[in-house]
PDB file of N, CA and C in Angstrom:
ATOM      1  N   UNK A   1      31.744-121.488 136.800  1.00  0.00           N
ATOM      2  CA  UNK A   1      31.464-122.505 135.791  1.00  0.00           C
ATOM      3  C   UNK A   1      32.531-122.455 134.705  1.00  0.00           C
ATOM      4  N   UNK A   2      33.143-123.720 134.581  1.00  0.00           N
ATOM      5  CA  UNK A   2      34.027-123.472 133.272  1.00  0.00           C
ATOM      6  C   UNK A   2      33.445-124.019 131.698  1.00  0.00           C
ATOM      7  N   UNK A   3      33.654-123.207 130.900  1.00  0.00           N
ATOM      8  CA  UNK A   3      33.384-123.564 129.856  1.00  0.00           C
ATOM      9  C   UNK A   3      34.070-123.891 128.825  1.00  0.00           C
ATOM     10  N   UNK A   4      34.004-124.980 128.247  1.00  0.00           N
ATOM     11  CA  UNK A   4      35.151-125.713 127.385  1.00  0.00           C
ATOM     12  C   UNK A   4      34.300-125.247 125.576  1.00  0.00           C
ATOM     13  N   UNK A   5      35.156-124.464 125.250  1.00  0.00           N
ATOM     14  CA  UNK A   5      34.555-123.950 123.454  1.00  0.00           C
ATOM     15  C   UNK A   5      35.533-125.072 122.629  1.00  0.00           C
ATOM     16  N   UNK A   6      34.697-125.527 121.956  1.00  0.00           N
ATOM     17  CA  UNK A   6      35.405-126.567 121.031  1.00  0.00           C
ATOM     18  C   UNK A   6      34.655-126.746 119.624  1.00  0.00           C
ATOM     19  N   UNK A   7      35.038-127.448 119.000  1.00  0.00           N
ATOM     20  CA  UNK A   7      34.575-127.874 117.884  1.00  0.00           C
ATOM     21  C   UNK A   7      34.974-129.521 117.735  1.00  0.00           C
ATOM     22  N   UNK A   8      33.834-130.375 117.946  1.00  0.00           N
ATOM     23  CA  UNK A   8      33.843-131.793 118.247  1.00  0.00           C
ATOM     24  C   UNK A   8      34.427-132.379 117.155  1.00  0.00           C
ATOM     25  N   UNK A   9      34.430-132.181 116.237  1.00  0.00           N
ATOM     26  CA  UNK A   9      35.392-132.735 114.754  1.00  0.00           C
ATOM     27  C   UNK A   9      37.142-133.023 114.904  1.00  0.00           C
ATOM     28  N   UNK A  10      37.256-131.651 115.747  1.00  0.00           N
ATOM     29  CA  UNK A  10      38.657-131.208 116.057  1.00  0.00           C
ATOM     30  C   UNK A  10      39.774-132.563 116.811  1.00  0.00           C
ATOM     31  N   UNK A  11      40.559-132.960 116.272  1.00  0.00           N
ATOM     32  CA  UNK A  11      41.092-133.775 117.128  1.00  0.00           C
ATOM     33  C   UNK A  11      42.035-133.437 118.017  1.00  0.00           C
ATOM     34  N   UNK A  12      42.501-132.022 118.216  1.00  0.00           N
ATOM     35  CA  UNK A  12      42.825-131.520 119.444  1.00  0.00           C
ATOM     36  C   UNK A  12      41.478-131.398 120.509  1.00  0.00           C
ATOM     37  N   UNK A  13      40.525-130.878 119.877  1.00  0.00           N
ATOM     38  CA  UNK A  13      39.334-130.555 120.851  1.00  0.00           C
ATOM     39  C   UNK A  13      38.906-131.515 121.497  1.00  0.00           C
ATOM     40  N   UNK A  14      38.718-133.649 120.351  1.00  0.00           N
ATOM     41  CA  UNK A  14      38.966-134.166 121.725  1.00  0.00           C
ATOM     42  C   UNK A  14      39.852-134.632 122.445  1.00  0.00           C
ATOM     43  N   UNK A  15      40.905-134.088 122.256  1.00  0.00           N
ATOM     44  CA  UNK A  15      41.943-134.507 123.050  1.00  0.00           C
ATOM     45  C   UNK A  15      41.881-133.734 124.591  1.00  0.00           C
ATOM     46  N   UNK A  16      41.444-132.517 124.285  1.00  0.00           N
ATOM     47  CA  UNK A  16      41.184-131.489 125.339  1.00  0.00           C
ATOM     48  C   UNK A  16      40.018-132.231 126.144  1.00  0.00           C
ATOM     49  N   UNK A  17      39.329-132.745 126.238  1.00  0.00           N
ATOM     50  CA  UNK A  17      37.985-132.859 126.357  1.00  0.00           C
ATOM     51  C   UNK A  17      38.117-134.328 127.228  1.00  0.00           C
ATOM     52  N   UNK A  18      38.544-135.058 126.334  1.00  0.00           N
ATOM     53  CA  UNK A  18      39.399-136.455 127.373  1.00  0.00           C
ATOM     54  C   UNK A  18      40.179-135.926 128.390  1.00  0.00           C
ATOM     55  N   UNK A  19      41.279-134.803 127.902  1.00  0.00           N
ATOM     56  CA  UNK A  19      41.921-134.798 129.315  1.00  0.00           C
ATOM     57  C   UNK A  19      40.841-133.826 130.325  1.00  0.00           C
ATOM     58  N   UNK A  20      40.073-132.822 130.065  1.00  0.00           N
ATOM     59  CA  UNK A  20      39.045-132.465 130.998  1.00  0.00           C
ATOM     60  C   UNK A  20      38.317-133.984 131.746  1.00  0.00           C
ATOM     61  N   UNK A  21      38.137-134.992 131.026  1.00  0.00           N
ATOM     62  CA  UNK A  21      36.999-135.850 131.442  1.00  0.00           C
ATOM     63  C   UNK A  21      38.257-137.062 132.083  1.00  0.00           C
ATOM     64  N   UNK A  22      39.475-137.431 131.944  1.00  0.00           N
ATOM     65  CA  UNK A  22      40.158-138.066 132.746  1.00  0.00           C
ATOM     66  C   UNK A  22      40.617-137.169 134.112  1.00  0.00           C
ATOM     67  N   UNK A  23      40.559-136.045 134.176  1.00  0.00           N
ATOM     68  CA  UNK A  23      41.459-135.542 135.374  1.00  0.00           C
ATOM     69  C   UNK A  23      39.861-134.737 136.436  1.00  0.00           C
ATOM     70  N   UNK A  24      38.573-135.428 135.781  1.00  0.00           N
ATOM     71  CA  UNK A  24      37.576-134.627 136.558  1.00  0.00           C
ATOM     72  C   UNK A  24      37.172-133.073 136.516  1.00  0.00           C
ATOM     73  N   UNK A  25      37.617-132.567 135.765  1.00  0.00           N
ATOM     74  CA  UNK A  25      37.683-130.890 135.288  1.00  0.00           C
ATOM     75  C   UNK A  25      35.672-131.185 134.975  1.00  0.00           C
ATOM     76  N   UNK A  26      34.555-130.067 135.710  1.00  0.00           N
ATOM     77  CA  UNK A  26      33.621-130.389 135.003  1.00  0.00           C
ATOM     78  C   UNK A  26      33.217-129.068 133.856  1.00  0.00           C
ATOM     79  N   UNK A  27      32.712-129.179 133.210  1.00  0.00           N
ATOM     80  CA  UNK A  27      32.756-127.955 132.071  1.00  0.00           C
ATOM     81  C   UNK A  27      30.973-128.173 131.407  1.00  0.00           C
ATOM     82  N   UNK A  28      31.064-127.105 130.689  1.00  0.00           N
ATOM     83  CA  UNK A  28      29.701-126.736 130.346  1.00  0.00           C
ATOM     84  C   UNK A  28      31.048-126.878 128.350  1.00  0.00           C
ATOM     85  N   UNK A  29      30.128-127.877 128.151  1.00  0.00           N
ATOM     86  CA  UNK A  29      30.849-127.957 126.405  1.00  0.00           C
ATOM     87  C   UNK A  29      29.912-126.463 125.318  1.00  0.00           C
ATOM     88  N   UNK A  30      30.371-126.032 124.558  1.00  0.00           N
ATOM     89  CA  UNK A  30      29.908-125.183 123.547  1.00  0.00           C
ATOM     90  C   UNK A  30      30.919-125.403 121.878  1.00  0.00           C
ATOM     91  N   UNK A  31      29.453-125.604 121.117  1.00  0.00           N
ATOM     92  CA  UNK A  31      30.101-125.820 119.901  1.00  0.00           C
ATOM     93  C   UNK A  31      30.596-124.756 119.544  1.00  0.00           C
ATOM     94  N   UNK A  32      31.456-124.545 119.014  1.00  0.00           N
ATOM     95  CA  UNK A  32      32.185-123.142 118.563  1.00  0.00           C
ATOM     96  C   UNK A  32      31.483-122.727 116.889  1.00  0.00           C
ATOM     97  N   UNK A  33      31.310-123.699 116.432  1.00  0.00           N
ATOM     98  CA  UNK A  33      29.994-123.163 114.855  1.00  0.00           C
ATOM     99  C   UNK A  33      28.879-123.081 115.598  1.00  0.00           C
ATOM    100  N   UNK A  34      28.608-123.798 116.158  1.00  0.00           N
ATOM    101  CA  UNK A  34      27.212-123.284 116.504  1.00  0.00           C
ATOM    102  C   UNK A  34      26.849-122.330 116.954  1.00  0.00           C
ATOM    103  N   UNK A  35      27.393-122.048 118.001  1.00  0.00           N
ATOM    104  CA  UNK A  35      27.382-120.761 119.138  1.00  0.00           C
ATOM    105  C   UNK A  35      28.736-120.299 118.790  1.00  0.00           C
ATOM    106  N   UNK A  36      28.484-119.516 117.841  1.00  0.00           N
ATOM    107  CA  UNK A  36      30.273-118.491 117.850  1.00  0.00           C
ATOM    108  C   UNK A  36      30.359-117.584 118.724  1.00  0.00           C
ATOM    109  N   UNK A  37      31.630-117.582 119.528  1.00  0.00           N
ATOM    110  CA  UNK A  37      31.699-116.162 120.115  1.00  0.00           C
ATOM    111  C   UNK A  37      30.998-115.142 120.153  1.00  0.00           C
ATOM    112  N   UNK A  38      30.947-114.141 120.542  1.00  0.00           N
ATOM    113  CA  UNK A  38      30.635-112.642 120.094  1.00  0.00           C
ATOM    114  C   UNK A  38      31.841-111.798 120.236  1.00  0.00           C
ATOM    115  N   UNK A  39      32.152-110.909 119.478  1.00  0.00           N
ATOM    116  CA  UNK A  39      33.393-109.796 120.184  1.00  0.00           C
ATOM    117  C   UNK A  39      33.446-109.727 121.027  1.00  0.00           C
ATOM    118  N   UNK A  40      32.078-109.219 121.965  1.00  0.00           N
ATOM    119  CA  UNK A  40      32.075-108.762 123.693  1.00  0.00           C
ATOM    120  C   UNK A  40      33.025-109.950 124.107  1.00  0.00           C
ATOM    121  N   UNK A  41      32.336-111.306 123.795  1.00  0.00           N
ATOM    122  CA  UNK A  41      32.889-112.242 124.638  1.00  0.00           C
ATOM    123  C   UNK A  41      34.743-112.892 124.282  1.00  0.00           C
ATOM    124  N   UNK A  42      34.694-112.358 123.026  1.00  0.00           N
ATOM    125  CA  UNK A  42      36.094-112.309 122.958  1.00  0.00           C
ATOM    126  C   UNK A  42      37.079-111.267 123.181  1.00  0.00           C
ATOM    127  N   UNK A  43      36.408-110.147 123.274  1.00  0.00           N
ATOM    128  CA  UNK A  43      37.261-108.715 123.915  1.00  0.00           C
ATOM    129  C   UNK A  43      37.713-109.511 125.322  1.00  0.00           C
ATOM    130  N   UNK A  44      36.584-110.366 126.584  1.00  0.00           N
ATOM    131  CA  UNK A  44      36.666-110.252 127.675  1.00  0.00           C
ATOM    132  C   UNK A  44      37.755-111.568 127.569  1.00  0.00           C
ATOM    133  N   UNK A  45      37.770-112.248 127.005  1.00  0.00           N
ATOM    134  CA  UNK A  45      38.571-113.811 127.308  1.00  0.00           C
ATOM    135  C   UNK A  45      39.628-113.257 127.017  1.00  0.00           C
ATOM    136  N   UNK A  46      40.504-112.516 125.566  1.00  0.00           N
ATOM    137  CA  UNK A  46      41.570-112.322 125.585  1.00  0.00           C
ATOM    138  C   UNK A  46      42.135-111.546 126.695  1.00  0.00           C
ATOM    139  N   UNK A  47      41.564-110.330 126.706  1.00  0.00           N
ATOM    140  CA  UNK A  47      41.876-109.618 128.277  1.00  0.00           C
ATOM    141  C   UNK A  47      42.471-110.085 129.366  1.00  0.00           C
ATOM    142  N   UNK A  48      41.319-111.172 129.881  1.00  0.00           N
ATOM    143  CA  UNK A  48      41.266-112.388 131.131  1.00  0.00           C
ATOM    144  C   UNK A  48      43.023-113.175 130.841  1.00  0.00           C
ATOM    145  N   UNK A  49      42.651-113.919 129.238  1.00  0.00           N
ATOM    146  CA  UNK A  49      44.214-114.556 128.948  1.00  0.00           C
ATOM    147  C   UNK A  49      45.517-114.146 128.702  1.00  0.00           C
ATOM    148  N   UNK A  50      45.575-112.719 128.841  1.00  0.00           N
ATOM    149  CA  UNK A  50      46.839-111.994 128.674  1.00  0.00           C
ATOM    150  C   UNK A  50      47.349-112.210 127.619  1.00  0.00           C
ATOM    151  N   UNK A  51      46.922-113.470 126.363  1.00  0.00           N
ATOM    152  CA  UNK A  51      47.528-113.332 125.444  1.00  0.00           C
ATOM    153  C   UNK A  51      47.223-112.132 124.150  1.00  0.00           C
ATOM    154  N   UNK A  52      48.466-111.929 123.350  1.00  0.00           N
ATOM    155  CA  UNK A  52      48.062-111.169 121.832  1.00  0.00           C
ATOM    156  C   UNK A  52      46.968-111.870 121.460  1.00  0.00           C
ATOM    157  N   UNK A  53      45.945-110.521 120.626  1.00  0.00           N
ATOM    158  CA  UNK A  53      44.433-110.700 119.849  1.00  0.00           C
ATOM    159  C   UNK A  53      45.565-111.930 118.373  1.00  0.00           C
ATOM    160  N   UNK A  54      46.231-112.083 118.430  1.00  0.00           N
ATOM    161  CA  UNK A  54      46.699-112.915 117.254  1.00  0.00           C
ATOM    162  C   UNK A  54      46.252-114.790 117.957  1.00  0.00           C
ATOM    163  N   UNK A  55      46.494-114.407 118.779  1.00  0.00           N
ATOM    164  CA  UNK A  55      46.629-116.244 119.060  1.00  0.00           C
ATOM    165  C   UNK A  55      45.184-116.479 119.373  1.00  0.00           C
ATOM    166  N   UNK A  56      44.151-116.077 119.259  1.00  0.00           N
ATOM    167  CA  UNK A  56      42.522-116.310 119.171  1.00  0.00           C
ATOM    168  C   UNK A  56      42.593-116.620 117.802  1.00  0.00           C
ATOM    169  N   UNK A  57      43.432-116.184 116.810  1.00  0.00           N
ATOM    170  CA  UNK A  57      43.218-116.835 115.146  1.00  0.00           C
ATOM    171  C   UNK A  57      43.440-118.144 114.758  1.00  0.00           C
ATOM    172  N   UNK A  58      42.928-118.988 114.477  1.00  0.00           N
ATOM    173  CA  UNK A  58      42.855-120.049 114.036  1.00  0.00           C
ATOM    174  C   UNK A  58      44.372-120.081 112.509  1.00  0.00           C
ATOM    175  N   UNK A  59      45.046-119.806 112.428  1.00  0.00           N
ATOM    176  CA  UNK A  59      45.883-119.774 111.594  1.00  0.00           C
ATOM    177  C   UNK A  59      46.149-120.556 110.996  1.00  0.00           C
ATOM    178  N   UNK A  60      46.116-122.102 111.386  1.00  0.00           N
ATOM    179  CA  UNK A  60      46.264-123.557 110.376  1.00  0.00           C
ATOM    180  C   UNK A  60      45.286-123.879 109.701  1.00  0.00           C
ATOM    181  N   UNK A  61      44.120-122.760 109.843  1.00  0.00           N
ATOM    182  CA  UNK A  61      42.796-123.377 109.457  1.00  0.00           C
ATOM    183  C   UNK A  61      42.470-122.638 108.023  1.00  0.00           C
ATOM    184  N   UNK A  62      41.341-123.455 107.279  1.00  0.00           N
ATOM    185  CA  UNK A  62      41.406-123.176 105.798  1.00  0.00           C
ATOM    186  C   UNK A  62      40.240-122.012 105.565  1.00  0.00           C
ATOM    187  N   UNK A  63      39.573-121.319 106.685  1.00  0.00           N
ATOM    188  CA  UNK A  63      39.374-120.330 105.986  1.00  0.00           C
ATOM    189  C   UNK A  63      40.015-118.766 106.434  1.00  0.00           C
ATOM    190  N   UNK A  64      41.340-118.998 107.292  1.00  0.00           N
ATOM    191  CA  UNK A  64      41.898-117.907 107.891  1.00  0.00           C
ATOM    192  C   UNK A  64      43.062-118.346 106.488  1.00  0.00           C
ATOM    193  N   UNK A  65      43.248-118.774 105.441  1.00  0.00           N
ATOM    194  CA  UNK A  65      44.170-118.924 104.547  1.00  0.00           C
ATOM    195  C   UNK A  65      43.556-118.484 103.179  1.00  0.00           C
ATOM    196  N   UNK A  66      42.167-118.908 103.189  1.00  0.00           N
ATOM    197  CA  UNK A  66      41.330-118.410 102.089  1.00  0.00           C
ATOM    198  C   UNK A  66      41.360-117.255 101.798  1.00  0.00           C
ATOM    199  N   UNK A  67      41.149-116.806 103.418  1.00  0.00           N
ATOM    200  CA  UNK A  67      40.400-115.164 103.634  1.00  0.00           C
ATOM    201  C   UNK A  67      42.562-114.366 103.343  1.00  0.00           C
ATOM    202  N   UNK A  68      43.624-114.630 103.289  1.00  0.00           N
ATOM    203  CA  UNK A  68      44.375-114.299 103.122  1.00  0.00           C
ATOM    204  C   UNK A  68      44.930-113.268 104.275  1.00  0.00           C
ATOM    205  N   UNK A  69      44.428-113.338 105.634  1.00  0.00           N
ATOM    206  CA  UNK A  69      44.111-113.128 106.965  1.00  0.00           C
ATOM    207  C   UNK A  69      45.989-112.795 107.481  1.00  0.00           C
ATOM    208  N   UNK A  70      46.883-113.944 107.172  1.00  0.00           N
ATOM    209  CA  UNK A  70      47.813-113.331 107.124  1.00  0.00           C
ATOM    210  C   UNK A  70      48.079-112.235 106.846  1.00  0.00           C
ATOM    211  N   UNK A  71      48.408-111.369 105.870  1.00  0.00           N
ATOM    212  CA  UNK A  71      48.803-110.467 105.223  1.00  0.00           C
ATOM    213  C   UNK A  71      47.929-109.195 105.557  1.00  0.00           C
ATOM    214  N   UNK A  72      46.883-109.331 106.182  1.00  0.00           N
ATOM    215  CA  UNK A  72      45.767-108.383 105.824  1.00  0.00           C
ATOM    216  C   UNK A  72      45.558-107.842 107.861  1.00  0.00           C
ATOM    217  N   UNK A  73      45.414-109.199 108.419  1.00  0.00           N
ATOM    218  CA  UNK A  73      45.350-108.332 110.358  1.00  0.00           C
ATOM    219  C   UNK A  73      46.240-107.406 110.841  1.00  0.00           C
ATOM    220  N   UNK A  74      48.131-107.532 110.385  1.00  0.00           N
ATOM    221  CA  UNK A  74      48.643-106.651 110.723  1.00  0.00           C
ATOM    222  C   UNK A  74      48.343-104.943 110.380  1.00  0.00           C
ATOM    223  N   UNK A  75      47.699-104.905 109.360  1.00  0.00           N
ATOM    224  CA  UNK A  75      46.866-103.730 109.197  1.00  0.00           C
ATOM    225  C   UNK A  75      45.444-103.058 109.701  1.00  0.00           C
ATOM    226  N   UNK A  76      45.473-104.209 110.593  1.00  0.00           N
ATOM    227  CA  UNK A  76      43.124-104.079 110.714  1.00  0.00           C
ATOM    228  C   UNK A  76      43.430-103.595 112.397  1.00  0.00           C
ATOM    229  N   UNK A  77      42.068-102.807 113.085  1.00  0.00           N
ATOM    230  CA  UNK A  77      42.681-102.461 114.116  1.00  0.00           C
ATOM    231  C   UNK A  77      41.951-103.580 114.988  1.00  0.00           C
ATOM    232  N   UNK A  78      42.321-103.369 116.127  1.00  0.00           N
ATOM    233  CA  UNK A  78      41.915-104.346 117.068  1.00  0.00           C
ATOM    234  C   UNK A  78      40.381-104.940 117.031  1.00  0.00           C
ATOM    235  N   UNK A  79      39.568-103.790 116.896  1.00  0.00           N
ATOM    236  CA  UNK A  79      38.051-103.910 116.950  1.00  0.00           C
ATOM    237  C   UNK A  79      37.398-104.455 115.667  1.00  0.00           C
ATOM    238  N   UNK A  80      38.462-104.406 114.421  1.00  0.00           N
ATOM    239  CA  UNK A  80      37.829-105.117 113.115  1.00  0.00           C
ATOM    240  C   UNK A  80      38.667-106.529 113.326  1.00  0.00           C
ATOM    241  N   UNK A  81      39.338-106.709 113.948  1.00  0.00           N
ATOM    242  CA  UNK A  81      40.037-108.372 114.144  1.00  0.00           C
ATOM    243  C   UNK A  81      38.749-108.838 114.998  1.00  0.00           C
ATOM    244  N   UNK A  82      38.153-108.126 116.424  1.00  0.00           N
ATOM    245  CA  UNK A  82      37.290-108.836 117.167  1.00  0.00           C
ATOM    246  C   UNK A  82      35.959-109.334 116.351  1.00  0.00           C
ATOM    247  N   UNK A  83      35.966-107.932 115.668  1.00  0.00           N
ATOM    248  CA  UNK A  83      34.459-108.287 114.833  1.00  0.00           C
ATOM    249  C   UNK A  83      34.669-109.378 113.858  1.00  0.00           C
ATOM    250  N   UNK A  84      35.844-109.550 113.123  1.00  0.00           N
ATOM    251  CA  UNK A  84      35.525-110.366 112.087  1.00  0.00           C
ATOM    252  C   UNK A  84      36.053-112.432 112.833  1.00  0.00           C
ATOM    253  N   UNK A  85      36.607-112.255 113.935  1.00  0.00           N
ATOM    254  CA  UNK A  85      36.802-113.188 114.468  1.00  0.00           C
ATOM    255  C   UNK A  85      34.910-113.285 114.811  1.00  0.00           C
ATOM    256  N   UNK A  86      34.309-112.661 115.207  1.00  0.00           N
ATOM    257  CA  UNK A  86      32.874-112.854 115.768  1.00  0.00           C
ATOM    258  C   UNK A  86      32.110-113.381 114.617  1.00  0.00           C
ATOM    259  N   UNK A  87      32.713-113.577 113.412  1.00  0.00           N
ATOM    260  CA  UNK A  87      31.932-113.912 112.322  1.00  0.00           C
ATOM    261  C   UNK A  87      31.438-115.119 112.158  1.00  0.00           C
ATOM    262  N   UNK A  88      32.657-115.890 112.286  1.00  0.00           N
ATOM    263  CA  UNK A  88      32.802-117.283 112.208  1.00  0.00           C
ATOM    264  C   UNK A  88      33.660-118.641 113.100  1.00  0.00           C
ATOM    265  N   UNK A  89      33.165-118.687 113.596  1.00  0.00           N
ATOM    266  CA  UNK A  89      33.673-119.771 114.825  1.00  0.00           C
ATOM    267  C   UNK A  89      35.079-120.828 114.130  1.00  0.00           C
ATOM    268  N   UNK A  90      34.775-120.916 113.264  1.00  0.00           N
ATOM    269  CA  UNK A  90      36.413-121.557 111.952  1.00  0.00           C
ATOM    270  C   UNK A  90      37.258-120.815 112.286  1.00  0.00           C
ATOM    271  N   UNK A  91      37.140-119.347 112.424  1.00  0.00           N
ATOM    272  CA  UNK A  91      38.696-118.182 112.605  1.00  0.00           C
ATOM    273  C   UNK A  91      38.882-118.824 114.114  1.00  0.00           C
ATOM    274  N   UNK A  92      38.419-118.476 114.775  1.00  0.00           N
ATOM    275  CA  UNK A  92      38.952-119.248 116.059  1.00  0.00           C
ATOM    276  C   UNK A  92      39.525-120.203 116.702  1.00  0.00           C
ATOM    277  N   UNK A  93      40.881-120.109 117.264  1.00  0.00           N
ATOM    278  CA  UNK A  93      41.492-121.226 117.225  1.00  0.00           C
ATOM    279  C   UNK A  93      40.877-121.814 118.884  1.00  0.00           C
ATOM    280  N   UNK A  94      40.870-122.870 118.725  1.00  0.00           N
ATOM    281  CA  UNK A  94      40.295-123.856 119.562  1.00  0.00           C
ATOM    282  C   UNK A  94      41.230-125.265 120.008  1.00  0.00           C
ATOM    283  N   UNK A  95      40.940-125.861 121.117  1.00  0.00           N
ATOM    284  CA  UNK A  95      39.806-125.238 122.334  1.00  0.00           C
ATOM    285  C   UNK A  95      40.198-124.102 123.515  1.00  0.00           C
ATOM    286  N   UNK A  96      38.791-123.503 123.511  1.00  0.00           N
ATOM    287  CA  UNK A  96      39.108-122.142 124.380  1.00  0.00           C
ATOM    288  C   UNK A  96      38.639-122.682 125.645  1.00  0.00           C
ATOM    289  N   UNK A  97      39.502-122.699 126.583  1.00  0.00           N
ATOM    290  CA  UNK A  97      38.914-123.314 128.148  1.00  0.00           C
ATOM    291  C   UNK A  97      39.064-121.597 128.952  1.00  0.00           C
ATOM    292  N   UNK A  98      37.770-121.142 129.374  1.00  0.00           N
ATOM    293  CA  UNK A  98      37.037-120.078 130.002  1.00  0.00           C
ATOM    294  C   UNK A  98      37.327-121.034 131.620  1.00  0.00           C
ATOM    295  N   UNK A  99      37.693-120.715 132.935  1.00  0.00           N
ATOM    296  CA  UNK A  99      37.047-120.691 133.894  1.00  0.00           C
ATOM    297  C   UNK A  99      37.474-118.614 134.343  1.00  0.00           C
ATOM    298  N   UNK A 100      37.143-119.137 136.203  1.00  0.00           N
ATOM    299  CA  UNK A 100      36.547-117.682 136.795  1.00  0.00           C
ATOM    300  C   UNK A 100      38.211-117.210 136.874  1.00  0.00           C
ATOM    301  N   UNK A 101      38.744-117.689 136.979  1.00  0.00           N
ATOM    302  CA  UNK A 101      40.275-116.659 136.289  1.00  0.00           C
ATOM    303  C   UNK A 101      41.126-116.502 135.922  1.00  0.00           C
ATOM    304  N   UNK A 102      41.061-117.464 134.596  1.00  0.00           N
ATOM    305  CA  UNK A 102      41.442-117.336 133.422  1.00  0.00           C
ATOM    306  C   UNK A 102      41.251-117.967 132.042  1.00  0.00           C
ATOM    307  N   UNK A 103      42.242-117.998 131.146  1.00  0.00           N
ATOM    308  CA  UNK A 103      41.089-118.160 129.806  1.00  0.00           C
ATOM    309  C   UNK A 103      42.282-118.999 129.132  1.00  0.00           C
ATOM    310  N   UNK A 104      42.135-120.222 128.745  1.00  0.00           N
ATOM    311  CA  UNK A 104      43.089-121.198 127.717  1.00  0.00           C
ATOM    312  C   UNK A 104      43.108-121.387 126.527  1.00  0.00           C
ATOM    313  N   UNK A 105      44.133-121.042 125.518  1.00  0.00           N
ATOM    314  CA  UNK A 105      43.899-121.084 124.128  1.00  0.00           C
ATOM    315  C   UNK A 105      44.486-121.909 123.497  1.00  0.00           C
ATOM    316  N   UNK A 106      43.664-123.149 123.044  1.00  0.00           N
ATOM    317  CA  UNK A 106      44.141-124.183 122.293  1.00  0.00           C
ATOM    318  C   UNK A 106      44.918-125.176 123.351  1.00  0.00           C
ATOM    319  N   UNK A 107      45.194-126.411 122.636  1.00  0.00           N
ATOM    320  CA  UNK A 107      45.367-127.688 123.907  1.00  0.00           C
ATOM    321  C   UNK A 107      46.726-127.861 124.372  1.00  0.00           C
ATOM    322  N   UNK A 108      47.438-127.240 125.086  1.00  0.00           N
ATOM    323  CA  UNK A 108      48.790-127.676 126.050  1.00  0.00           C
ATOM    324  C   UNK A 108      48.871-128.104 127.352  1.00  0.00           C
ATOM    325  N   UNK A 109      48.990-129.657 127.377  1.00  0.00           N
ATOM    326  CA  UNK A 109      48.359-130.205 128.321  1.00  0.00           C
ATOM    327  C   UNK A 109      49.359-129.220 129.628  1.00  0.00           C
ATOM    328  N   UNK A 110      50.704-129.016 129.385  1.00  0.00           N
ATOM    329  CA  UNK A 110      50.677-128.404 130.769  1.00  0.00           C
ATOM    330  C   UNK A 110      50.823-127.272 131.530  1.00  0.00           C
ATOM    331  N   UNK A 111      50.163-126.226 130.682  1.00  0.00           N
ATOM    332  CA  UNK A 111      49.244-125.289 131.043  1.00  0.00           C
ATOM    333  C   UNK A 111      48.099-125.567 131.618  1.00  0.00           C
ATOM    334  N   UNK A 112      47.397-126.594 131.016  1.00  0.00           N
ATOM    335  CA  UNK A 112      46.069-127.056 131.162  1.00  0.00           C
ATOM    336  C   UNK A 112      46.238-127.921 132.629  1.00  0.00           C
ATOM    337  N   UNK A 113      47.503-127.826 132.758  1.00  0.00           N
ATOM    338  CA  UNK A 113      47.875-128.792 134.062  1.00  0.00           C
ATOM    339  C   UNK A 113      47.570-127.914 135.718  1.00  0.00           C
ATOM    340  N   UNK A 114      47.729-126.404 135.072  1.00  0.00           N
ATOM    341  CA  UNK A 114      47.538-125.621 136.367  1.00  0.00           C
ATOM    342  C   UNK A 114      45.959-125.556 136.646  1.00  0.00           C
ATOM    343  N   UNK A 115      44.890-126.301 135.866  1.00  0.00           N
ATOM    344  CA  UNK A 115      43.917-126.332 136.340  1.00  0.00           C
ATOM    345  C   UNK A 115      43.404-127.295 137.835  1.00  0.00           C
ATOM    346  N   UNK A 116      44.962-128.394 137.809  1.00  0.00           N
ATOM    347  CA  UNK A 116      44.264-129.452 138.844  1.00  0.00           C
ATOM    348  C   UNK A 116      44.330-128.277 140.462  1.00  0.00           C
TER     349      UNK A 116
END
């Protein structure tokens, strides 16, 4: 089952979401405020995505600028980045496309292209 994490406001998220729904991709949608992550489940996606715990941060967003998040993760260890990413579904950069093996962060359609 793939699961598309988004935040419906997002106008990348629907951009992601059109191209899931033009190219037939079927997905199980999850609001990302509503249902935030958990660590567990973000320990396992980054893992799965091979990318750095940095690119799960929402970095353009206004409360990873508030929180002064720059300056402050290169010091935090891995397990206080997961936890405090588990806080709030805003730190998370989005959309996260989950299938069975592998994990997409944020919308590049052609990455998103190796799904056909």
């Amino acid at each position: 089952m793939t699961i598309f994490v988004c935040y419906p406001k997002c106008t990348t998220c629907q951009k992601a979401k059109q191209w899931l729904d033009d190219n037939g991709v079927s997905y199980e949608q999850r609001h990302i405020k509503e249902e935030n992550p958990t660590a567990a489940e973000l320990q396992e996606w980054q893992a799965k995505s091979k990318l750095p715990l940095k690119k799960f941060f929402n970095t353009s967003g206004l409360l990873y600028k508030s929180l002064s998040l720059k300056d402050k993760l290169p010091t935090m260890s891995e397990a206080e980045q997961f936890a405090l990413l588990a806080t709030d579904g805003m730190l998370v950069k989005r959309p996260i496309l989950i299938t069975a093996d592998k994990v997409l962060v944020g919308f590049k359609e052609s990455e998103w292209e190796t799904l056909r």
